[in-house]
N, C-alpha and C. Protein backbone atom coordinates (compact mmCIF):
# COMPACT_ATOMS: atom_id res chain seq x y z
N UNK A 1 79.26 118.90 99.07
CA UNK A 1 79.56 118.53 97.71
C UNK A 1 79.38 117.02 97.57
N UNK A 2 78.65 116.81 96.42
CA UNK A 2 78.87 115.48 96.42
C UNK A 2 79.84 114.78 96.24
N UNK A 3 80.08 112.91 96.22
CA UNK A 3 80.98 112.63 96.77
C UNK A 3 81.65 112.04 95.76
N UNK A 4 80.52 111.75 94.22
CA UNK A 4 81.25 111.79 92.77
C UNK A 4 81.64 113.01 92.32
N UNK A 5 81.55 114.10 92.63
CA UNK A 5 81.87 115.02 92.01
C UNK A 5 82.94 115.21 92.71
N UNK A 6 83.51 114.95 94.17
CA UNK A 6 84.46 115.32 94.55
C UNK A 6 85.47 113.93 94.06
N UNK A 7 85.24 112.56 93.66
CA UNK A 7 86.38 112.09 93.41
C UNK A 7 86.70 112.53 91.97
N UNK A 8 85.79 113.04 91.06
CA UNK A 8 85.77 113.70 89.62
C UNK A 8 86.81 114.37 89.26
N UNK A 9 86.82 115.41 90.75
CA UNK A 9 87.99 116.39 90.66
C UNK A 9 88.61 116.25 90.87
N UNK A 10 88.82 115.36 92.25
CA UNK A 10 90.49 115.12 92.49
C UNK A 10 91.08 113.84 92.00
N UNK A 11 90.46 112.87 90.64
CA UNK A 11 90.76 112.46 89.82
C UNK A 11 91.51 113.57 88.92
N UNK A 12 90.90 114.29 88.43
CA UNK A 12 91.65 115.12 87.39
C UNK A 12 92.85 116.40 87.77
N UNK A 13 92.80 116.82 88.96
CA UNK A 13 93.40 117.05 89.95
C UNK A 13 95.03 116.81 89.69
N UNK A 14 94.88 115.23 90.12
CA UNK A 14 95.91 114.17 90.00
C UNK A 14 96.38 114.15 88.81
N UNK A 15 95.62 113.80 87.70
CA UNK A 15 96.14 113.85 86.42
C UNK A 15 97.16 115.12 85.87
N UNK A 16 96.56 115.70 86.62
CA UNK A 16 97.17 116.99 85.80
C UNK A 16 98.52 117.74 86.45
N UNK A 17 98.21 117.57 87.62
CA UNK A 17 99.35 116.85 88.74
C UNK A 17 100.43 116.33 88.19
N UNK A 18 100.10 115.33 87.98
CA UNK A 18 101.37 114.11 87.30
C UNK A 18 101.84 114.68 86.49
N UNK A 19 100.99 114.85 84.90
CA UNK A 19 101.42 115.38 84.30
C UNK A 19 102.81 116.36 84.15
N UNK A 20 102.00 117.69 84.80
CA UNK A 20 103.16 118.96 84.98
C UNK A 20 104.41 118.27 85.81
N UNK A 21 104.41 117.27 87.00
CA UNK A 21 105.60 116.55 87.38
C UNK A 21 106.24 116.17 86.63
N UNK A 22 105.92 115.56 85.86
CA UNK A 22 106.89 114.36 85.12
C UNK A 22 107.59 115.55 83.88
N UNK A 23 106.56 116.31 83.74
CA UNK A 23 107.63 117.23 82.47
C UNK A 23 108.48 118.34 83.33
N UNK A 24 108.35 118.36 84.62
CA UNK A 24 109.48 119.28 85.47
C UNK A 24 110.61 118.53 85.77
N UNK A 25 110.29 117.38 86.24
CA UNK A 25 111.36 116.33 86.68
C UNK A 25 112.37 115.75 85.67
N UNK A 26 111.46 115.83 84.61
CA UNK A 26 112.60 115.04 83.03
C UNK A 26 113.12 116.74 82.84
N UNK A 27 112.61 117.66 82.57
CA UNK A 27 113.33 119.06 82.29
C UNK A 27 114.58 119.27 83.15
N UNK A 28 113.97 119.09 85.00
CA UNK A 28 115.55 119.30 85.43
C UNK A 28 116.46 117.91 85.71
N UNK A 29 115.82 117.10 85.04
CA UNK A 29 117.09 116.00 85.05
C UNK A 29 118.16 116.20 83.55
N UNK A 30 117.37 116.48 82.47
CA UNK A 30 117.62 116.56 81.35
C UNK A 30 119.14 117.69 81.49
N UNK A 31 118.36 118.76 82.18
CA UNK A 31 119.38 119.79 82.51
C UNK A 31 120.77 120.09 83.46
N UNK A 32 120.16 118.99 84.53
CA UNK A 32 121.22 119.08 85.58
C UNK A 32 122.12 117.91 85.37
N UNK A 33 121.44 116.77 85.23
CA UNK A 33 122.00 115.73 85.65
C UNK A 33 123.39 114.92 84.69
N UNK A 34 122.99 115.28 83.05
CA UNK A 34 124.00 114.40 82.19
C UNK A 34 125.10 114.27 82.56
N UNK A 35 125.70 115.50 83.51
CA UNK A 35 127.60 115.29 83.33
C UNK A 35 127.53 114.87 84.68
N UNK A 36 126.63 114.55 85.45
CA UNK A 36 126.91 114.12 87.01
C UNK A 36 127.01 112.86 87.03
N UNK A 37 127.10 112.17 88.35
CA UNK A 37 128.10 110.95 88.84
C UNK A 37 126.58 110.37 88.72
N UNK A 38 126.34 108.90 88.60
CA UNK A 38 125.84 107.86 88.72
C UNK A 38 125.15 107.73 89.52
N UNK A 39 125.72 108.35 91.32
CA UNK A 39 125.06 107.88 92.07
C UNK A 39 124.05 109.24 92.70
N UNK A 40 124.67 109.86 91.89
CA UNK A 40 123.68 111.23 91.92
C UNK A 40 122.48 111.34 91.08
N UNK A 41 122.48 110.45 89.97
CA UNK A 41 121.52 110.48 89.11
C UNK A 41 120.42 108.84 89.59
N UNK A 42 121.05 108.10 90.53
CA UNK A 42 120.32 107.47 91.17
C UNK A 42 119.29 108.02 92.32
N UNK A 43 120.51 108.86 93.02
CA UNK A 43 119.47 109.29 94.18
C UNK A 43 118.08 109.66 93.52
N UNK A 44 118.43 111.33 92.32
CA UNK A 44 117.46 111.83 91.72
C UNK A 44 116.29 111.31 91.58
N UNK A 45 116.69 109.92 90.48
CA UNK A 45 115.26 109.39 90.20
C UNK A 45 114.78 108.64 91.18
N UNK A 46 115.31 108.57 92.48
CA UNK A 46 114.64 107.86 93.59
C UNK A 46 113.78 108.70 94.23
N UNK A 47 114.35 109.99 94.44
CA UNK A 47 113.62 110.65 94.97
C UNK A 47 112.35 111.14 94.02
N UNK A 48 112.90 111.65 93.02
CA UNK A 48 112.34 111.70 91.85
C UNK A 48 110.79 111.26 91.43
N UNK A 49 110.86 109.54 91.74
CA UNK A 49 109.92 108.28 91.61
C UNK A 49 109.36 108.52 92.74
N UNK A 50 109.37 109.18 94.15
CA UNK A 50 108.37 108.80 95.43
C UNK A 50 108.22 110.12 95.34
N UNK A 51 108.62 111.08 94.95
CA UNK A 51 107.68 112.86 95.75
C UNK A 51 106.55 113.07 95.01
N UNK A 52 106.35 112.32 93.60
CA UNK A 52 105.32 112.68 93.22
C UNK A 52 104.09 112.49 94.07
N UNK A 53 104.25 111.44 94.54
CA UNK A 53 102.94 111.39 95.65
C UNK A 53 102.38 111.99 96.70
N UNK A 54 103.30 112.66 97.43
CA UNK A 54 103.11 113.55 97.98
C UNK A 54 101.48 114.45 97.97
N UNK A 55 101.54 115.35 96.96
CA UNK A 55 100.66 116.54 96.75
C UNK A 55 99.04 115.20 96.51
N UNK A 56 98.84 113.91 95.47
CA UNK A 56 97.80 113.64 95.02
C UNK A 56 97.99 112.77 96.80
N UNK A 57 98.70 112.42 97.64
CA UNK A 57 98.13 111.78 99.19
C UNK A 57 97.18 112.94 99.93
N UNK A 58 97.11 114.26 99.49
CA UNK A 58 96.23 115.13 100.07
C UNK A 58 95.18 115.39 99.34
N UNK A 59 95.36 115.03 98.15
CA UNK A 59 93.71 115.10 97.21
C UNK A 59 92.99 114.18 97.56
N UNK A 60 93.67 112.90 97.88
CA UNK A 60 93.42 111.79 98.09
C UNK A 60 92.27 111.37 99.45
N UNK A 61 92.83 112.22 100.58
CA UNK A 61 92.39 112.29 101.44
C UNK A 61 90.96 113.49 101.32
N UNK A 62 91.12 114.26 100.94
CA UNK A 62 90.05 115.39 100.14
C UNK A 62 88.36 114.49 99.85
N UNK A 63 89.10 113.57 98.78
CA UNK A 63 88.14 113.30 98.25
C UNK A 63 87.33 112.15 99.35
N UNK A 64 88.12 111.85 100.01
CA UNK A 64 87.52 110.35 100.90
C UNK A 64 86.94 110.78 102.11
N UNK A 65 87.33 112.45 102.20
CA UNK A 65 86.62 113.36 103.72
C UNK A 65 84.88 112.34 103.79
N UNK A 66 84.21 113.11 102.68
CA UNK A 66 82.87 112.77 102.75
C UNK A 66 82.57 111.15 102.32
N UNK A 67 82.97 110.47 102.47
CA UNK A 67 82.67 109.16 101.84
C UNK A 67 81.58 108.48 103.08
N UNK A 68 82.11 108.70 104.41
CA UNK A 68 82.05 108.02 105.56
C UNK A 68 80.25 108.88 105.68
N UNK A 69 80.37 110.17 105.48
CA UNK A 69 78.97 110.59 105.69
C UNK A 69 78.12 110.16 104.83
N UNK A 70 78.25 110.34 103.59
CA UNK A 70 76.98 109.61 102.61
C UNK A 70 77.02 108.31 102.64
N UNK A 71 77.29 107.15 103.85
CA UNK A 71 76.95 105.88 103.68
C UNK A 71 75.69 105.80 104.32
């Protein structure tokens, strides 16, 4: 596959990625979190703010497989 078409996708990949995160993460904060303690609603968005990366660090790597061969 080529190697624009593969960052193409896992550009949009990512996007869409994020996306559906951020409206799961505000849904179950929205839901769980109002009557909880402070430092529970800290942890949340800490953790919250770094797992998104997670899933696009493996697209990430996806897309950069072939980079090294088409030079």
């Amino acid at each position: 596959m080529p190697i624009r078409l593969k960052k193409l996708i896992g550009t949009l990949l990512i996007l869409i990625w994020l996306f559906f995160y951020v409206l799961f993460a505000l849904k179950l904060a929205a839901t769980i979190l109002p009557d909880s303690h402070w430092a529970v609603q800290v942890l949340y968005y800490a953790f919250a703010g770094m797992a998104w990366i997670v899933p696009p660090g493996f697209i990430i790597q996806w897309m950069a497989e072939g980079a090294r061969d088409d030079d």
